[in-house]
N, C-alpha and C. Protein backbone atom coordinates (compact mmCIF):
# COMPACT_ATOMS: atom_id res chain seq x y z
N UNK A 1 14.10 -27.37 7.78
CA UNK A 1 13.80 -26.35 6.81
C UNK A 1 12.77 -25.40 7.40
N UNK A 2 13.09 -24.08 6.92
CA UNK A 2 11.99 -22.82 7.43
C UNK A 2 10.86 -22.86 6.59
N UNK A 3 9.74 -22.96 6.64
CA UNK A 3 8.78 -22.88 5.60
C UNK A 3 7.71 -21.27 6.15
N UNK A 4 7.49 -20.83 5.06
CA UNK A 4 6.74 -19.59 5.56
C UNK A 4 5.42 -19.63 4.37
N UNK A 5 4.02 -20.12 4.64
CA UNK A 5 3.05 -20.03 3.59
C UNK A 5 2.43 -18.58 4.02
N UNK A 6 1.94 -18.22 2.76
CA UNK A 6 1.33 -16.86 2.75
C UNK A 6 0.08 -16.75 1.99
N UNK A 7 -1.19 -16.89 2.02
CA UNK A 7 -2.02 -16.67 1.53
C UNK A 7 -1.90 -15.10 0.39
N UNK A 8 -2.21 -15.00 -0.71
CA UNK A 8 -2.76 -13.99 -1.68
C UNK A 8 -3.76 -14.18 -1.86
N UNK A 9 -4.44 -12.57 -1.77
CA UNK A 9 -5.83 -13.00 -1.93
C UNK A 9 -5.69 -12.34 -3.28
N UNK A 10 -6.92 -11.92 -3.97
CA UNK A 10 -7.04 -11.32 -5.03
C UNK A 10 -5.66 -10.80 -6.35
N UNK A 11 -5.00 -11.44 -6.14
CA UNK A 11 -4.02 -11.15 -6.85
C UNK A 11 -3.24 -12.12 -7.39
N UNK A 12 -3.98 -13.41 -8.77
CA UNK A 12 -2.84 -14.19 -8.57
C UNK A 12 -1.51 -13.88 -9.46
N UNK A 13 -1.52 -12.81 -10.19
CA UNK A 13 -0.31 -12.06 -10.94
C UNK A 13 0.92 -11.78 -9.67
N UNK A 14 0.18 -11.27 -8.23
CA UNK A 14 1.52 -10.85 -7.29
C UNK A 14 1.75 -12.56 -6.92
N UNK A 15 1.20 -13.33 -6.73
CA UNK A 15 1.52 -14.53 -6.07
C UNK A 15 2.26 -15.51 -7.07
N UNK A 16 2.08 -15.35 -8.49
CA UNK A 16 3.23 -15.49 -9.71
C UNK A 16 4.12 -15.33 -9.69
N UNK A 17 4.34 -13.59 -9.42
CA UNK A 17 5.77 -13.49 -8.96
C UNK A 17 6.54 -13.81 -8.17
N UNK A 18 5.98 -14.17 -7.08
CA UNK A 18 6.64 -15.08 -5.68
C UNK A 18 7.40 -16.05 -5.61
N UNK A 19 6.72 -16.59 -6.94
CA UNK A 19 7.15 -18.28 -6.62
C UNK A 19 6.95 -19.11 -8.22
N UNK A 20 7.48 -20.37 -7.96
CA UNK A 20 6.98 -21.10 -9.21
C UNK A 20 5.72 -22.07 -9.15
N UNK A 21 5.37 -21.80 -9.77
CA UNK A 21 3.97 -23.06 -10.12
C UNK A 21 4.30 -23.88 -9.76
N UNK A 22 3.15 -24.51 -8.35
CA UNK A 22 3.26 -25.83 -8.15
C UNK A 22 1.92 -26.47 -8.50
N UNK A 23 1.24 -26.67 -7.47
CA UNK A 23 -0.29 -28.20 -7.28
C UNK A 23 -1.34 -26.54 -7.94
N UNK A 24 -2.06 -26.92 -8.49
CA UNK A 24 -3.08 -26.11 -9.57
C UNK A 24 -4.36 -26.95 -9.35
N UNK A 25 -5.01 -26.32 -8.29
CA UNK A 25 -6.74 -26.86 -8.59
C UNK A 25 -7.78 -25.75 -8.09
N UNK A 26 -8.35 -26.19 -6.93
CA UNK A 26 -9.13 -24.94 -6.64
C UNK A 26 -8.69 -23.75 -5.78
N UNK A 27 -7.06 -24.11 -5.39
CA UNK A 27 -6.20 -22.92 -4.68
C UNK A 27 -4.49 -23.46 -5.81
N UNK A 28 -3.66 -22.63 -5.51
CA UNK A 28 -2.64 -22.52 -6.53
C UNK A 28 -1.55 -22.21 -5.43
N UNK A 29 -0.37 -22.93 -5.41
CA UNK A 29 0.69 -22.21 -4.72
C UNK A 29 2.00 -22.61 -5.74
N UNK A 30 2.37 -21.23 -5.25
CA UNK A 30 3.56 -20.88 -5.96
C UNK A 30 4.37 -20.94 -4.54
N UNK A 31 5.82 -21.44 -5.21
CA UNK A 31 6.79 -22.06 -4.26
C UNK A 31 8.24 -21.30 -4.34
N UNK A 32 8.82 -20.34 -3.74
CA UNK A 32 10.31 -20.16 -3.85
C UNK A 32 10.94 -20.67 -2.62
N UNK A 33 12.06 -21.23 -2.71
CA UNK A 33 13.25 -21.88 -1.79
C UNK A 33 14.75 -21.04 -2.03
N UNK A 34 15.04 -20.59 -1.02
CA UNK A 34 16.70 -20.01 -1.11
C UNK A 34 17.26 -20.54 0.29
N UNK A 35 18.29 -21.20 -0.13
CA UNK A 35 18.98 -21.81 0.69
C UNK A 35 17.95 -23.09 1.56
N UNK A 36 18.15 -22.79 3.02
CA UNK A 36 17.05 -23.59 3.82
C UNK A 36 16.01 -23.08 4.26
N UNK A 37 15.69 -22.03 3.65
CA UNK A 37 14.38 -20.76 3.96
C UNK A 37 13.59 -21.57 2.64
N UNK A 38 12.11 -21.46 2.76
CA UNK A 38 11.03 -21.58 1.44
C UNK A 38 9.83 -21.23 1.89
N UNK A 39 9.20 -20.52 0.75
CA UNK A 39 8.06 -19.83 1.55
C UNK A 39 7.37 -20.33 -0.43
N UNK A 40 5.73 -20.26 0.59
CA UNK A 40 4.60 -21.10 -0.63
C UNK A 40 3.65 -20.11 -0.53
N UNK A 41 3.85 -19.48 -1.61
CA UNK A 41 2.16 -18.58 -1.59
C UNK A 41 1.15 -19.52 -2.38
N UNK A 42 0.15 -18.99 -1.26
CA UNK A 42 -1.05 -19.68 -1.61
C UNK A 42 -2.29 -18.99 -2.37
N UNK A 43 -2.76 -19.39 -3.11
CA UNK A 43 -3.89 -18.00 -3.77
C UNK A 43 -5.36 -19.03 -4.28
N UNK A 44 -6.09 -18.81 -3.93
CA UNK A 44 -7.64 -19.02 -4.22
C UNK A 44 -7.92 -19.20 -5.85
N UNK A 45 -7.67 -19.71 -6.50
CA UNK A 45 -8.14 -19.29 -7.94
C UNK A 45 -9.60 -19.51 -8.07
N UNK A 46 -10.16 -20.38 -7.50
CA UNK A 46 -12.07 -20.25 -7.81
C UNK A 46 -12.73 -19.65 -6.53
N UNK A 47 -11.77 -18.91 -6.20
CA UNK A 47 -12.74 -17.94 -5.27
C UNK A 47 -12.99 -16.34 -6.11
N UNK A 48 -14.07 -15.76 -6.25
CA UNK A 48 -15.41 -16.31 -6.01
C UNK A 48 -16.17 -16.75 -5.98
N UNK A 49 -15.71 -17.53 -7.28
CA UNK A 49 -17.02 -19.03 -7.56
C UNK A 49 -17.23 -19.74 -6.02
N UNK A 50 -16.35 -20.15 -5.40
CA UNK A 50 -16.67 -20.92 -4.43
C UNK A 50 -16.14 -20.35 -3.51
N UNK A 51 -16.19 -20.66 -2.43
CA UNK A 51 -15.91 -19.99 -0.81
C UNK A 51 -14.63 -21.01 -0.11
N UNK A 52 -15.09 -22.12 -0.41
CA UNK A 52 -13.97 -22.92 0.29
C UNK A 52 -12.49 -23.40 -0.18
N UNK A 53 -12.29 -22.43 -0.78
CA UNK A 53 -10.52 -22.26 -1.62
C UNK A 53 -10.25 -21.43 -0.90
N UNK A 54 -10.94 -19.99 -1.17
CA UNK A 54 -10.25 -18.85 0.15
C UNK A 54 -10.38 -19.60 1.43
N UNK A 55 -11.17 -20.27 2.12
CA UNK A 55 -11.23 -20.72 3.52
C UNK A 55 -10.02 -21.67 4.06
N UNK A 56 -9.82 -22.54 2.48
CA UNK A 56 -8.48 -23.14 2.73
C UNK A 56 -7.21 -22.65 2.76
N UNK A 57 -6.89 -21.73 2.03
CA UNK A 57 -5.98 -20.86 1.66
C UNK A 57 -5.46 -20.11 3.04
N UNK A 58 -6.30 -19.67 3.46
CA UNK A 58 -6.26 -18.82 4.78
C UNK A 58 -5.94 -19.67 6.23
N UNK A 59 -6.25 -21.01 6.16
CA UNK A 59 -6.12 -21.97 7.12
C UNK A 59 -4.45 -22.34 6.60
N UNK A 60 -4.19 -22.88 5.43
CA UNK A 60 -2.86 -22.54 5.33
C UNK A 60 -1.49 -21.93 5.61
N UNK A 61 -2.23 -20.21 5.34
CA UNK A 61 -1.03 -18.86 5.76
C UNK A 61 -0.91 -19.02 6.82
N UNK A 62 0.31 -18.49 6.96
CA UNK A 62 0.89 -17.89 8.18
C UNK A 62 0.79 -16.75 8.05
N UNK A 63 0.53 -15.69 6.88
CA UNK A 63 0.34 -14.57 6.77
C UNK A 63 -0.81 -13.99 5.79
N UNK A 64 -1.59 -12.84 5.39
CA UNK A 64 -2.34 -12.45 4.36
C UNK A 64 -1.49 -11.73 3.48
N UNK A 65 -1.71 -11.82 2.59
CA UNK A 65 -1.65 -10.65 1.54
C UNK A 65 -2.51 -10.00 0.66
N UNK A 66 -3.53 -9.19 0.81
CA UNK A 66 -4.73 -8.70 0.27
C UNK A 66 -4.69 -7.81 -0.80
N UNK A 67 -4.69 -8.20 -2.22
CA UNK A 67 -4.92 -6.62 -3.05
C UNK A 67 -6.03 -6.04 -3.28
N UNK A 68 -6.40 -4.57 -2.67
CA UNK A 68 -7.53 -4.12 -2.91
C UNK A 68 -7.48 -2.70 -3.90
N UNK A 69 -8.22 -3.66 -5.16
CA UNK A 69 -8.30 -2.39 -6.35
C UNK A 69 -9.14 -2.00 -6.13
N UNK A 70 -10.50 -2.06 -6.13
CA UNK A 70 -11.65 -2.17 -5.71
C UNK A 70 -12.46 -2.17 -4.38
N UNK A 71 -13.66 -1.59 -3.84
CA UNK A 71 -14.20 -2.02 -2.88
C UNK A 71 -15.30 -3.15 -3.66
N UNK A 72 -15.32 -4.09 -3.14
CA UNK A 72 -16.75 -4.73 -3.71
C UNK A 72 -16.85 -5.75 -2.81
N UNK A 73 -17.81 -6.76 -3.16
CA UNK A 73 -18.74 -7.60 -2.03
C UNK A 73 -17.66 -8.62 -2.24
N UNK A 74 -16.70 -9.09 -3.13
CA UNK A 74 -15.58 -9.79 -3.22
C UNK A 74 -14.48 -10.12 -1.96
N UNK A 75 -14.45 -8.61 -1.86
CA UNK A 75 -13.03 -7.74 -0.89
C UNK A 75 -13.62 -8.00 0.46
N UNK A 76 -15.15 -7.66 0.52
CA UNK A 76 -15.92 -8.14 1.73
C UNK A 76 -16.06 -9.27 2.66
N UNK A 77 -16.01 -10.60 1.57
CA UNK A 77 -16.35 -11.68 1.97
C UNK A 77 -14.84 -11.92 2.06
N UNK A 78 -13.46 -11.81 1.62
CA UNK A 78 -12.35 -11.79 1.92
C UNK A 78 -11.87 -11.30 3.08
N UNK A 79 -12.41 -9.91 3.43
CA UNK A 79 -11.97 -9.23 4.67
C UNK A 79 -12.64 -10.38 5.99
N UNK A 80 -13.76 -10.40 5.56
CA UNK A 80 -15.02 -11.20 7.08
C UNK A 80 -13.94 -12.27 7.03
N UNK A 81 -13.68 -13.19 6.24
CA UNK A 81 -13.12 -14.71 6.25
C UNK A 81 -11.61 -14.05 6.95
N UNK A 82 -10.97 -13.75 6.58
CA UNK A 82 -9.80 -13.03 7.36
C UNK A 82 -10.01 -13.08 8.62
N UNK A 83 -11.13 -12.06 9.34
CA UNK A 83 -11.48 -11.79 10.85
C UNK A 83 -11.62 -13.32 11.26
N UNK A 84 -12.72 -13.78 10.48
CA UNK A 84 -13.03 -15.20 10.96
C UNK A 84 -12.05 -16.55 11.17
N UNK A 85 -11.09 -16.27 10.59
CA UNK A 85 -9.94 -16.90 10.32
C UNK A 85 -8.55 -16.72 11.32
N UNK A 86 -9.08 -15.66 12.31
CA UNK A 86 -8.03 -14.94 13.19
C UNK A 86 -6.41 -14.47 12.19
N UNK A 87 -6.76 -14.46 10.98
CA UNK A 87 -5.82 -13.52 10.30
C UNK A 87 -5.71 -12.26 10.70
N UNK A 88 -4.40 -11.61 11.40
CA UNK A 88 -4.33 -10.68 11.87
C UNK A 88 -3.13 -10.22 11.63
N UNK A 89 -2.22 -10.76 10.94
CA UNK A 89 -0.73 -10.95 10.05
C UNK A 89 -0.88 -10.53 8.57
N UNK A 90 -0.28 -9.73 8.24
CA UNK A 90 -0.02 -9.31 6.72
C UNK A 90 0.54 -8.50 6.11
């Protein structure tokens, strides 16, 4: 089987649409499968409360997906963890 995880950051409404609800704690992935292809978005839900959901999330992807409505210190500490993360896919 092909598996493709994708980190969402700030957006867990786009990462809803992706996929169906799976494991729900301090990161959330939503799961679609077609055929022998399946790809799991992954999304942070207590980030910003905590730091180490996005850190996991991102160790996860194979790719980012970033929504930026906003500039704020949020988007910041998302972007740095990205660099830091050698996320360079998205």
């Amino acid at each position: 089987m092909n598996t493709t995880m994708i980190a969402v950051l700030n957006s867990e409404d786009l990462a809803a649409k992706l996929g169906k609800k799976g494991t729900d704690a301090d990161i959330c992935m939503y799961n679609h499968k077609v055929g022998e292809k399946s790809m799991t978005a992954v999304s942070p839900t207590r980030f910003p409360e905590k730091v180490p959901p996005l850190l996991f999330s991102l160790y996860l992807g194979h790719e980012v997906i970033m929504v930026v409505d906003k500039l704020d210190r949020d988007i910041g500490e998302a972007l740095v963890a990205c660099d830091i993360m050698g996320m360079d896919k998205g």
